[in-house]
Protein backbone atom coordinates (compact mmCIF):
# COMPACT_ATOMS: atom_id res chain seq x y z
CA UNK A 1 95.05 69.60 83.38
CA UNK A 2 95.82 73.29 85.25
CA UNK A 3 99.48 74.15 86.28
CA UNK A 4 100.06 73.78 89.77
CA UNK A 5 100.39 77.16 90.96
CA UNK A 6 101.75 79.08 94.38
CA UNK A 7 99.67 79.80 97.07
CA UNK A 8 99.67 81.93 99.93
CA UNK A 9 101.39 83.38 102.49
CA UNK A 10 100.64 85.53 105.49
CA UNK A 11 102.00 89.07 106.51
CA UNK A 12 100.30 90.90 109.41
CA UNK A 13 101.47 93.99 110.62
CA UNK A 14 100.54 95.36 113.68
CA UNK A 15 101.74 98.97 115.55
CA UNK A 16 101.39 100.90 118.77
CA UNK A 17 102.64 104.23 119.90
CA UNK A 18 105.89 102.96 120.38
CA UNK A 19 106.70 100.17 117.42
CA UNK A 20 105.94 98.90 114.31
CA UNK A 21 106.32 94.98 113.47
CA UNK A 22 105.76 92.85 110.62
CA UNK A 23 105.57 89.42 110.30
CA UNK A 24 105.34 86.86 107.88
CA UNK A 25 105.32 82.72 107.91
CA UNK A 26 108.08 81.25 105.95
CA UNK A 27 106.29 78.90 103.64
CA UNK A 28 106.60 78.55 100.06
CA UNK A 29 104.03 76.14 98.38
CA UNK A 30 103.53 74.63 94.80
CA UNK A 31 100.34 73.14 94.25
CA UNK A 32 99.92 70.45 96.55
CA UNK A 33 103.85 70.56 98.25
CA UNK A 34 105.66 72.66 100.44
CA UNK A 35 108.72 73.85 98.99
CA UNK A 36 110.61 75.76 101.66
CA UNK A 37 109.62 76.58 104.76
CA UNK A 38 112.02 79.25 106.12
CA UNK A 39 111.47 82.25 103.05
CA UNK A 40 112.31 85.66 103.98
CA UNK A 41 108.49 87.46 103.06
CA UNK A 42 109.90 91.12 105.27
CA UNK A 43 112.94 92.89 104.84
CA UNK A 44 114.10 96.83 106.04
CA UNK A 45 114.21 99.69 103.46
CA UNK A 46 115.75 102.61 103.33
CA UNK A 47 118.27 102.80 105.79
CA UNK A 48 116.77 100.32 107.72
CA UNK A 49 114.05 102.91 108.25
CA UNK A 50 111.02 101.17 106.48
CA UNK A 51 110.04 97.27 106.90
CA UNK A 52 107.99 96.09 103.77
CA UNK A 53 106.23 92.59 103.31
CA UNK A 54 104.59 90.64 100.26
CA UNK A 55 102.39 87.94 99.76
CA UNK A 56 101.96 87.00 96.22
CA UNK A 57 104.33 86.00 93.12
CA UNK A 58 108.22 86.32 94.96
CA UNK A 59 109.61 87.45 91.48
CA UNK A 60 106.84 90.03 91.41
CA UNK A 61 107.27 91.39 95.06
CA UNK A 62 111.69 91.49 94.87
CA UNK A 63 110.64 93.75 91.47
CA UNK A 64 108.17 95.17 93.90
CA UNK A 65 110.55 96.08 96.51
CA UNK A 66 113.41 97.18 93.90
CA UNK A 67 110.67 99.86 92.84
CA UNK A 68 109.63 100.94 96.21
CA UNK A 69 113.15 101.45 97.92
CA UNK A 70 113.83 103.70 94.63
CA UNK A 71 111.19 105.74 95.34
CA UNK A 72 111.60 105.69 99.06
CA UNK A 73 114.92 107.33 97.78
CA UNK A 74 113.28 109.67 95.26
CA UNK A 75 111.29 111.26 97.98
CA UNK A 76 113.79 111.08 100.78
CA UNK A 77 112.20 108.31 103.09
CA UNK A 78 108.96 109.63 102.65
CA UNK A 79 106.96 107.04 103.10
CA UNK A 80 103.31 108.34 101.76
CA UNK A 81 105.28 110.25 98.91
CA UNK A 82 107.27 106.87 97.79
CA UNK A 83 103.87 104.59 97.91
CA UNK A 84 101.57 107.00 95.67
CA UNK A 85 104.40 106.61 93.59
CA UNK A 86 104.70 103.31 93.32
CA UNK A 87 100.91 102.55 93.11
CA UNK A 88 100.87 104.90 90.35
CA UNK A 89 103.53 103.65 88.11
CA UNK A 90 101.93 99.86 89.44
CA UNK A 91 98.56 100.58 88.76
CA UNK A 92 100.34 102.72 84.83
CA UNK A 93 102.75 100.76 83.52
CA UNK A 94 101.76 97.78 81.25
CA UNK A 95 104.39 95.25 82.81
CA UNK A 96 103.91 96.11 86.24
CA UNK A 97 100.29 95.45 86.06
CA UNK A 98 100.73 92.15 85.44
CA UNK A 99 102.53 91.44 88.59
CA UNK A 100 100.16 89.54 91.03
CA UNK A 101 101.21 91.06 94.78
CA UNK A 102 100.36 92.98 97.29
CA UNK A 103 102.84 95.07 99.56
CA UNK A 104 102.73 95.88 103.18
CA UNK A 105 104.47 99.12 104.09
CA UNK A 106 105.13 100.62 107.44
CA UNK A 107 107.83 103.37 109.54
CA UNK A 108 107.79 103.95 112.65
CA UNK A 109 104.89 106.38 111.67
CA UNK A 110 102.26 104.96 109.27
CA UNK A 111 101.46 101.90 108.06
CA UNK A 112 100.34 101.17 104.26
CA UNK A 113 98.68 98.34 102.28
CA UNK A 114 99.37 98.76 98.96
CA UNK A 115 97.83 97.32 95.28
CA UNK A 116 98.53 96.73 92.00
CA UNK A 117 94.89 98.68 91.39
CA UNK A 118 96.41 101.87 92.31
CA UNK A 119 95.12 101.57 96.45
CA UNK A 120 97.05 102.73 99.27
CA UNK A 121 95.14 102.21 102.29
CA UNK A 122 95.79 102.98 105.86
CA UNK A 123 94.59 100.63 107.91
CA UNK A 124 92.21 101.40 111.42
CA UNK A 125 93.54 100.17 114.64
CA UNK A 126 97.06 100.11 113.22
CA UNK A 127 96.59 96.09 111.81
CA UNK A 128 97.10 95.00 108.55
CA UNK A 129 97.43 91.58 107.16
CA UNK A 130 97.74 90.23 103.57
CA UNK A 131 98.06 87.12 101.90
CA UNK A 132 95.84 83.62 102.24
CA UNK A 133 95.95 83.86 106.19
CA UNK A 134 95.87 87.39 106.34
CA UNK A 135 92.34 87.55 107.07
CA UNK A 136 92.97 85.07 109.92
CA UNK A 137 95.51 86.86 110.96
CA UNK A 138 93.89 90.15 111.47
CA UNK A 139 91.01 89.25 113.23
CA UNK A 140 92.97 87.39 115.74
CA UNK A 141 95.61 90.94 116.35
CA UNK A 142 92.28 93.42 116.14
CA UNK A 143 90.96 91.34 118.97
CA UNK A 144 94.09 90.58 121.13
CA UNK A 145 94.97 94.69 120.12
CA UNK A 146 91.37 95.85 121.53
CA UNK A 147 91.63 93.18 124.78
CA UNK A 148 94.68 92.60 126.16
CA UNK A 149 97.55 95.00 127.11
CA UNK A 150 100.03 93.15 125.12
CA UNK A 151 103.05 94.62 123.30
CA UNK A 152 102.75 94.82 118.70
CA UNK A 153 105.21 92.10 118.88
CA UNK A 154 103.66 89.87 121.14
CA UNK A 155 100.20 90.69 119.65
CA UNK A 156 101.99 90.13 115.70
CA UNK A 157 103.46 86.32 117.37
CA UNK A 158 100.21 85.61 118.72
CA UNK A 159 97.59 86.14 115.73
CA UNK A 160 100.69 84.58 113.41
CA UNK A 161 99.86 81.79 115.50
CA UNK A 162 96.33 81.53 115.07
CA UNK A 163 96.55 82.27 111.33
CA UNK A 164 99.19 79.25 111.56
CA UNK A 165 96.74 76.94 112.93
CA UNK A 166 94.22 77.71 110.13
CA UNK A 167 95.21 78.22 107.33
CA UNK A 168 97.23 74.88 105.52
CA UNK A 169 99.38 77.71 103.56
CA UNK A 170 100.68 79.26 106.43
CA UNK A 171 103.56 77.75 108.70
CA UNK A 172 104.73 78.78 112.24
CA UNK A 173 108.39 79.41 111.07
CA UNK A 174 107.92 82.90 111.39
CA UNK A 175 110.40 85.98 110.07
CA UNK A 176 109.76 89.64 112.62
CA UNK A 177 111.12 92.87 111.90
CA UNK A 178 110.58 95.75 113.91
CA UNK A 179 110.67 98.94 114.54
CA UNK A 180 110.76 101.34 117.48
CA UNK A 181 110.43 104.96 118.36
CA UNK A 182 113.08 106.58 119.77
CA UNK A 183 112.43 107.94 123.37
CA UNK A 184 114.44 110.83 124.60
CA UNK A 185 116.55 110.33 127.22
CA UNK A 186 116.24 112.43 130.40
């Protein structure tokens, strides 16, 4: 007889010229139950300066997240600087190897998927999504993002939904944090 294990999660994130959002359904599952449904998968960084969500292990992404703000503080916020960083001591490091997650990264600038194999990627279109609906997810923002005329937020609510409806390990209880440009006043 297997362990029951955790499954899933989704975290999309989706940016424009102006904003950055990330998202993430608040459902924690062991085998065939739902344990909570209102977890906290996105939190700010850095000064509130950098959003960063996980899908995967939770013990493994808050050791995840530990690591990453210290780098984002090594390298003074920057955000490509701090992720190379971390994928290399991930991808390095015997323990850290082990942990089974997968980040999503983003300022107000760029916008980062990063592995445990050492990848950084930065995603076309500005959408990224992670996790058992991710996939769900992102096809529903790359077509509402290439169709519509809708804001990152309401396109990040609207494929949440969709990945919602579809996949049984994602919930609608769903945790935003964004991000916005600064425009000059004048």
């Amino acid at each position: 007889m297997t362990e029951p294990t955790f499954h899933g999660t989704t975290v999309l994130a989706v940016r424009d010229d102006n904003q950055v959002v990330l998202i993430a359904d608040g459902q924690v599952t062991f085998g065939d139950a739902v344990l909570k449904q209102s977890a906290r998968k996105v939190r700010r960084l850095h000064h509130d300066k950098v959003l960063a969500g996980f899908a995967g292990s939770t013990a493994d992404a808050f050791a995840l997240f530990e690591r990453f703000e210290a780098r984002l503080k090594d390298h003074s916020g920057n955000l490509m600087r701090a992720a190379v960083e971390l994928a290399k001591e991930w991808r390095t490091d015997r323990i850290l190897r082990r942990l089974e997650a997968m980040l999503l990264v983003a300022d107000v600038d760029t916008l980062l998927l990063i592995t445990g194999n050492g990848d950084i990627i930065e995603p076309e279109e500005g959408v990224a999504a992670i996790g058992s609906g991710g996939n769900f997810a992102l096809a529903a923002a790359r077509a509402l993002k290439r169709h519509t005329a809708l804001s990152a937020a309401d396109i990040a609510r609207n494929a949440m939904a969709v990945a919602a409806g579809m996949c049984i390990y994602t919930n609608d209880r769903f945790v935003e944090e964004t991000l916005s440009r600064e425009v000059p006043r004048g």
